[in-house]
Protein backbone atom coordinates (compact mmCIF):
# COMPACT_ATOMS: atom_id res chain seq x y z
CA UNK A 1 17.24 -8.95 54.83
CA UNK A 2 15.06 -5.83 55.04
CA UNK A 3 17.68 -4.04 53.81
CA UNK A 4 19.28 -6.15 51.08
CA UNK A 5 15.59 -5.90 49.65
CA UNK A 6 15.27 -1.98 49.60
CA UNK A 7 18.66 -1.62 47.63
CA UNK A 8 17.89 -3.88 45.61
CA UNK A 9 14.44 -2.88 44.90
CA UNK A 10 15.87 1.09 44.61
CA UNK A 11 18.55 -1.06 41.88
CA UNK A 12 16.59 -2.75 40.05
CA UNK A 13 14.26 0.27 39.76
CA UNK A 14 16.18 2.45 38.09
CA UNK A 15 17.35 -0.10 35.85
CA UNK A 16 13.72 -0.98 34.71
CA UNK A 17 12.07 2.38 34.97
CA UNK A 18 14.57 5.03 35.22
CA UNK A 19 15.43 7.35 37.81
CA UNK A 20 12.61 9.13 37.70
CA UNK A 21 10.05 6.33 38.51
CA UNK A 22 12.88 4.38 40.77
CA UNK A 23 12.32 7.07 43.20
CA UNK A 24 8.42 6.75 43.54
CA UNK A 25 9.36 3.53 45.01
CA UNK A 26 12.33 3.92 47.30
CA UNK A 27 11.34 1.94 50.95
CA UNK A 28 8.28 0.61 49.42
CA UNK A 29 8.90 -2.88 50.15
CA UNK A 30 8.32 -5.30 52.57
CA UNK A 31 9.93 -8.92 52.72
CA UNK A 32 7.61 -11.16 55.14
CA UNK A 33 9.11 -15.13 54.87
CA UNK A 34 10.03 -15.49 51.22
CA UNK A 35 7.07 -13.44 50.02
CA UNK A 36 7.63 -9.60 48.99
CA UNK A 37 5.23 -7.06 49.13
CA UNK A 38 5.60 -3.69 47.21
CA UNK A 39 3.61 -0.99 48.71
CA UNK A 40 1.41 1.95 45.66
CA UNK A 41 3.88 4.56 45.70
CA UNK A 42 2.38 7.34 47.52
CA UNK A 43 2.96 10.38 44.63
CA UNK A 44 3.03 9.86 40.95
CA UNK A 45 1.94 6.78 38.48
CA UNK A 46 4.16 3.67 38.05
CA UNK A 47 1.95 0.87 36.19
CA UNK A 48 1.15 -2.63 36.99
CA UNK A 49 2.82 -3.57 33.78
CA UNK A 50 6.36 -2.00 35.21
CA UNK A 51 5.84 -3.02 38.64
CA UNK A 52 5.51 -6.35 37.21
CA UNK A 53 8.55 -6.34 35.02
CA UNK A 54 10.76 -5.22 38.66
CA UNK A 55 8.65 -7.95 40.29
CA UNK A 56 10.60 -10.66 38.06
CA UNK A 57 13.71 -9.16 38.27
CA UNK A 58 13.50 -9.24 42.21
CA UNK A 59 12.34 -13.00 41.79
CA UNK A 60 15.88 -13.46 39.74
CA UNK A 61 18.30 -11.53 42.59
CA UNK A 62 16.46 -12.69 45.84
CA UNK A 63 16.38 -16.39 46.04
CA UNK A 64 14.61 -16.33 49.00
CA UNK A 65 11.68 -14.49 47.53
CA UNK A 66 9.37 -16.93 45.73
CA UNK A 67 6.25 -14.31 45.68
CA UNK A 68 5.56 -10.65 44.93
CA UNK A 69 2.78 -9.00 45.42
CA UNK A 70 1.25 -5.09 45.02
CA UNK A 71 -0.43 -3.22 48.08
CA UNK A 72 -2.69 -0.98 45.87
CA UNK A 73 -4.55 -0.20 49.54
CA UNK A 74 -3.64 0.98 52.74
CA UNK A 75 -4.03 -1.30 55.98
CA UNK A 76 -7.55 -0.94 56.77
CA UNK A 77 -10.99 -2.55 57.52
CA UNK A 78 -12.02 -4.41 60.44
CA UNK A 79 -9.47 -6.16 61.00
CA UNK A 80 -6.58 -3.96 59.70
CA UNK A 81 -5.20 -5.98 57.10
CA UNK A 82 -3.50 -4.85 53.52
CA UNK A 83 -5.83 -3.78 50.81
CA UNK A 84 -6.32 -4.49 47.18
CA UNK A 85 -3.66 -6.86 47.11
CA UNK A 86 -2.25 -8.08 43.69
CA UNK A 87 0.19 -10.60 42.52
CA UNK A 88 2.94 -9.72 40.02
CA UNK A 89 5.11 -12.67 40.12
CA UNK A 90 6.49 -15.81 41.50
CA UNK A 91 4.02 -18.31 43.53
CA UNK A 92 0.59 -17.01 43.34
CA UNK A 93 0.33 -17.77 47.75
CA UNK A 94 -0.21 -15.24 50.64
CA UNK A 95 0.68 -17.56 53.14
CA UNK A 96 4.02 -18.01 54.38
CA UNK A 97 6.80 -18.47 57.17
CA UNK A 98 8.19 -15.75 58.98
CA UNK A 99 11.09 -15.50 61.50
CA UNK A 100 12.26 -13.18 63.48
CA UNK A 101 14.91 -12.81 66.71
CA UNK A 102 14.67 -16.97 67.03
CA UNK A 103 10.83 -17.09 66.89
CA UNK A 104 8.95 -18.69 63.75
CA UNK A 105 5.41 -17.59 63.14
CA UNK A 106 2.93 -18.58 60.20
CA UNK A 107 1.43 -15.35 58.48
CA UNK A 108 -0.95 -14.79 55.87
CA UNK A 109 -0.37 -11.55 54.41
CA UNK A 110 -4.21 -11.17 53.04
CA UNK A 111 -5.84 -11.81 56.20
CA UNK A 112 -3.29 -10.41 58.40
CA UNK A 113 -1.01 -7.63 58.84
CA UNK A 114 2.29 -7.66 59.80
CA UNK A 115 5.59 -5.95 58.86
CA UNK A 116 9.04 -6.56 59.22
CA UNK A 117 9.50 -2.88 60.34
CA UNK A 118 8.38 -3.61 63.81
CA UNK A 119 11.13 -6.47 64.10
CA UNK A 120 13.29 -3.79 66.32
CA UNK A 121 10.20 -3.04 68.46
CA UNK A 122 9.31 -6.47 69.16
CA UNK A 123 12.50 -7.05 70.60
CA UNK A 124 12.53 -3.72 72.85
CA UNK A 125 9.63 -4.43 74.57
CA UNK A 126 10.59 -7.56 75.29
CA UNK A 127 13.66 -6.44 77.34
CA UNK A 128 11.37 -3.63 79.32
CA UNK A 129 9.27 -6.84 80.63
CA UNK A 130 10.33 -7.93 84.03
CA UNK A 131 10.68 -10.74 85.47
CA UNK A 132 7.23 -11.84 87.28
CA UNK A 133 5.19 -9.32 84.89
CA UNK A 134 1.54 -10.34 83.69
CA UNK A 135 0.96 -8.54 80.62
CA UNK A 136 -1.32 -8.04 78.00
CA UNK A 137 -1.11 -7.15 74.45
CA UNK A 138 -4.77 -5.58 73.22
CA UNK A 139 -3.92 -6.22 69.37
CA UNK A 140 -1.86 -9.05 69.10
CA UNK A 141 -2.12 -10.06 65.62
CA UNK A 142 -0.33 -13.56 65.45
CA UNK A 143 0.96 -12.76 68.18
CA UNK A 144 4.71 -11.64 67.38
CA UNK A 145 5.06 -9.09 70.36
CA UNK A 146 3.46 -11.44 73.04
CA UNK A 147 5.54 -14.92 71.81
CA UNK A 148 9.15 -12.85 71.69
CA UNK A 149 8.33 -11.61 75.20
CA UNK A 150 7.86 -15.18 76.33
CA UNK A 151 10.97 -16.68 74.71
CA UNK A 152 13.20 -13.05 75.71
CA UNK A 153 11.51 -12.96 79.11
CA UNK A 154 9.95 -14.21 82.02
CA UNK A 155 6.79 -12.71 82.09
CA UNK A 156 4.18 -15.31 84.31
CA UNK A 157 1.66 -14.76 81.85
CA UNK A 158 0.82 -12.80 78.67
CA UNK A 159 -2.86 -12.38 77.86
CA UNK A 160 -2.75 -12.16 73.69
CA UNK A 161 -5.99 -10.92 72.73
CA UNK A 162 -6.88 -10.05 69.37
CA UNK A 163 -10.39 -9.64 67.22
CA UNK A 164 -9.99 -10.95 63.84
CA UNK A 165 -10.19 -14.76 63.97
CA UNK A 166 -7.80 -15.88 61.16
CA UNK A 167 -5.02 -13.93 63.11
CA UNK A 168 -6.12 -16.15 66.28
CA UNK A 169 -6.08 -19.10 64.86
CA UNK A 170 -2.45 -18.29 63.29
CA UNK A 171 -1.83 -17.20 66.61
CA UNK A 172 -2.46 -20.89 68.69
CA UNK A 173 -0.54 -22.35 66.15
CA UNK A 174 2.54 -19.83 66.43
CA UNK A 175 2.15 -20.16 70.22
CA UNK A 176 2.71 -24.22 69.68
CA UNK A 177 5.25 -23.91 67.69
CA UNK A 178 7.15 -21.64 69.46
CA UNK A 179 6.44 -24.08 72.81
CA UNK A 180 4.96 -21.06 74.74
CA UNK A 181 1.77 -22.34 75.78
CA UNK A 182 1.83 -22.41 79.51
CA UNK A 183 2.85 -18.86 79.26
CA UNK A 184 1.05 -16.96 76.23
CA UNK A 185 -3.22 -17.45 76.78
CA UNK A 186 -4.55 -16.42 73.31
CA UNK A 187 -8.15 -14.92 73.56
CA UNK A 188 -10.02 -14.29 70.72
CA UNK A 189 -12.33 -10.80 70.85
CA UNK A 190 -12.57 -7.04 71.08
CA UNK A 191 -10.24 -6.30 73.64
CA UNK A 192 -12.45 -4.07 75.16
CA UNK A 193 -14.72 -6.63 75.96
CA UNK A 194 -12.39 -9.19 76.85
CA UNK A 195 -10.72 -7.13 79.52
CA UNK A 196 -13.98 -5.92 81.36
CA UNK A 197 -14.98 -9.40 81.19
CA UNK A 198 -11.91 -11.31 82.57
CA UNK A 199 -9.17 -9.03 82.97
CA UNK A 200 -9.51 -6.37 85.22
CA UNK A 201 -6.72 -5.33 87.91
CA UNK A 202 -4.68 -8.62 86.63
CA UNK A 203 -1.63 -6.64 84.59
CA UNK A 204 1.38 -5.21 84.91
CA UNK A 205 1.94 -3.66 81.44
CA UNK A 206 -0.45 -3.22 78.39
CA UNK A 207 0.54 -2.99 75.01
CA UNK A 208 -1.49 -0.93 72.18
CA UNK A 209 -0.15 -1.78 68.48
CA UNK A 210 -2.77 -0.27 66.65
CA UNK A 211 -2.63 3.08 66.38
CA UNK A 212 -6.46 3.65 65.28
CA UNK A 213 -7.79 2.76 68.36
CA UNK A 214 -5.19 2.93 71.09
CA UNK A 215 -6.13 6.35 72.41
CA UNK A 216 -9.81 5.55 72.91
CA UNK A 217 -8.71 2.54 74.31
CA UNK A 218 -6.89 3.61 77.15
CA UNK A 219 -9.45 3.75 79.52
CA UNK A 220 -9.94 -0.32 79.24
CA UNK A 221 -6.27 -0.39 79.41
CA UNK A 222 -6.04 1.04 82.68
CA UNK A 223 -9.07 -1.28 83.63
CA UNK A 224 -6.81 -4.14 82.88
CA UNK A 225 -3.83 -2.87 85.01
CA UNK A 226 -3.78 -3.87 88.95
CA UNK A 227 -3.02 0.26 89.92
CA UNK A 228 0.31 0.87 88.47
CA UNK A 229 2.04 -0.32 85.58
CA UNK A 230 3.48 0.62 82.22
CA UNK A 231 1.27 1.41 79.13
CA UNK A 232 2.93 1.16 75.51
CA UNK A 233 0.71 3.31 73.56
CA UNK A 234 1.43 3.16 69.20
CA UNK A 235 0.09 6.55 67.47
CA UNK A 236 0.33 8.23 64.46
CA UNK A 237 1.23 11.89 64.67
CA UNK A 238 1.53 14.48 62.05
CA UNK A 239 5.59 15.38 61.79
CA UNK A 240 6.50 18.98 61.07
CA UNK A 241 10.09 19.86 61.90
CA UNK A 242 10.85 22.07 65.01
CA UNK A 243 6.96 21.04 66.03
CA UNK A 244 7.64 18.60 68.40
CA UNK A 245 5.92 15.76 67.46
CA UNK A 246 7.06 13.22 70.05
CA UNK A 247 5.64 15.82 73.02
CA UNK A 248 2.61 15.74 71.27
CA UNK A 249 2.05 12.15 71.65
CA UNK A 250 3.15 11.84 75.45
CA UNK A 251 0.53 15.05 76.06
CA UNK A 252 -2.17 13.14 74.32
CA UNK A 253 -1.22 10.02 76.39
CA UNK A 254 -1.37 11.92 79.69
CA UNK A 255 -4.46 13.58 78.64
CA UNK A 256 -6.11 10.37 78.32
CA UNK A 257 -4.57 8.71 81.65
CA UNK A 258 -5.74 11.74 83.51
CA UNK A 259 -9.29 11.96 82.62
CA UNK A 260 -9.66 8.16 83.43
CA UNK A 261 -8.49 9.50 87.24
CA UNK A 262 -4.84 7.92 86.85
CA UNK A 263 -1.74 9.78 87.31
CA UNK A 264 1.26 10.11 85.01
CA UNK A 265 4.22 9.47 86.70
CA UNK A 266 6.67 9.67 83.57
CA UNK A 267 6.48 8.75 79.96
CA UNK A 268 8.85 9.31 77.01
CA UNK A 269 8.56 8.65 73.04
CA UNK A 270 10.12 7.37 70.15
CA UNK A 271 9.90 7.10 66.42
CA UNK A 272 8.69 4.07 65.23
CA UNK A 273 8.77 4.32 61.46
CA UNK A 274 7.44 6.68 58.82
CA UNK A 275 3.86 5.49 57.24
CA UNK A 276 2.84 8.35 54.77
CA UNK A 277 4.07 12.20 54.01
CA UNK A 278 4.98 13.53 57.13
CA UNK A 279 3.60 11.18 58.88
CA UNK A 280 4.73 9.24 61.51
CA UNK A 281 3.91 5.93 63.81
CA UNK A 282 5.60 7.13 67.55
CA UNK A 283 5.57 4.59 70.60
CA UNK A 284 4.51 5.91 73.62
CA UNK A 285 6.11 4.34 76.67
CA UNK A 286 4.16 5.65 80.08
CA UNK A 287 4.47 4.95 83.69
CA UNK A 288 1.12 4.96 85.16
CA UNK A 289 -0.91 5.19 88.64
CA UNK A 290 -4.04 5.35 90.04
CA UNK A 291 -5.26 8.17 92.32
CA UNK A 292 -5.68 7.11 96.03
């Protein structure tokens, strides 16, 4: 699907606009359910008025898409969510049905975020998760990563906390649906509250998606974990070739585990996708331990 859309979007650009202006918007697009989101391009000026007249076209050659909508914004604010959004054809609706590896969850893509480009990442975590494992995902969103690692798993809990309360309410009713109830707990919060609270010593692996705040929020991740575990820490690092970007982000992971008086006992890294000019989102997956 993801991919259909970008050649077609990269298509029906240069038919519309021209080579020159098809470029400024190769991978901008998103398809979440049957609504399509086209990102600002990050250089250069393409107009509303053009944007709109690709918007219809995609309407015409993607069936499936019903809605499409401009991302003038980055993801920011409180509660991380798309900015400045504006529609440009189709149903004028944010809210819509997403699915993804046999798991259906209801999004709304102005008071949530969420992107099809973590659809390989859900899924790999998911298979790390042992058998047994309590776990708990700091900035669950809807709660895609913590529902896939119930249905691919057989984890004996998985603590889903997140802070913005439209994505927790979207997040009980994605946990019914997907029949995961006496395994996914949804808790509504900051996660750093909600794990000094409730959940200290009680996991075996933490997951960070959200790359603003996962490095200051280490140390309540290691709060949560019962002495050793796994953390899965999401960054964004600067790329420059030959610079070693993916060392970078383990050394600021183990930099952060250390001062907290854990140990590192390995870690390694991987590209996650691109997000801006040389810049890049990297997962970070470390073994952890404490000291004595």
């Amino acid at each position: 699907m993801e991919g259909e859309a970008l050649a077609l979007l990269k298509q029906i650009a240069e038919e519309v606009l021209g080579r020159d202006k098809a470029v400024l918007l190769w991978k901008r697009i998103d398809v979440i359910g049957d609504i399509a989101v086209i990102k600002k391009p990050m250089h250069g000026e393409v107009s509303i008025e053009d944007l709109r007249l690709v918007a219809g076209e995609l309407l015409k050659r993607l069936p499936h898409v019903r809605s499409v909508w401009l991302a003038l914004g980055p993801v920011g604010g409180v509660y991380k969510v798309r900015q400045n959004l504006v529609h440009l054809a189709g149903e004028r609706r944010t809210s819509t049905v997403y699915r993804e590896h046999g798991a259906v969850f209801l999004v709304d893509i102005s008071k949530v975020f969420i992107t099809p480009r973590l659809s390989y990442e859900h899924l790999r975590v998911a298979r790390l998760v042992k058998p047994g494992e309590t776990v708990v995902n700091m900035f669950a969103g809807v709660g895609i990563f913590s529902i896939i690692i119930a249905l691919k798993s057989r984890p004996s809990k998985v603590y889903s906390i997140d802070i913005n309360p439209e994505a927790h309410r979207l997040m009980v009713e994605n946990i019914r649906l997907n029949r995961v109830e006496r395994v996914v707990e949804p808790l509504l919060g900051d996660s750093a509250r909600v794990v000094s609270e409730s959940l200290r010593g009680v996991a075996d692996r933490i997951l960070m998606p959200l790359p603003d705040l996962a490095l200051d929020y280490i140390k309540y991740a290691l709060e949560a974990l019962g002495g050793r575990g796994w953390l899965h820490v999401y960054l964004h690092v600067d790329y420059e070739k030959g610079k070693g970007h993916l060392r970078r982000a383990c050394e600021l992971v183990k930099s952060r585990v250390e001062e907290r008086g854990w140990r590192l006992i390995k870690s390694n890294a991987r590209v996650v996708r691109s997000v801006g000019p040389k810049l890049l989102q990297v997962v970070v997956d470390a073994e952890v331990e404490r000291y004595g």
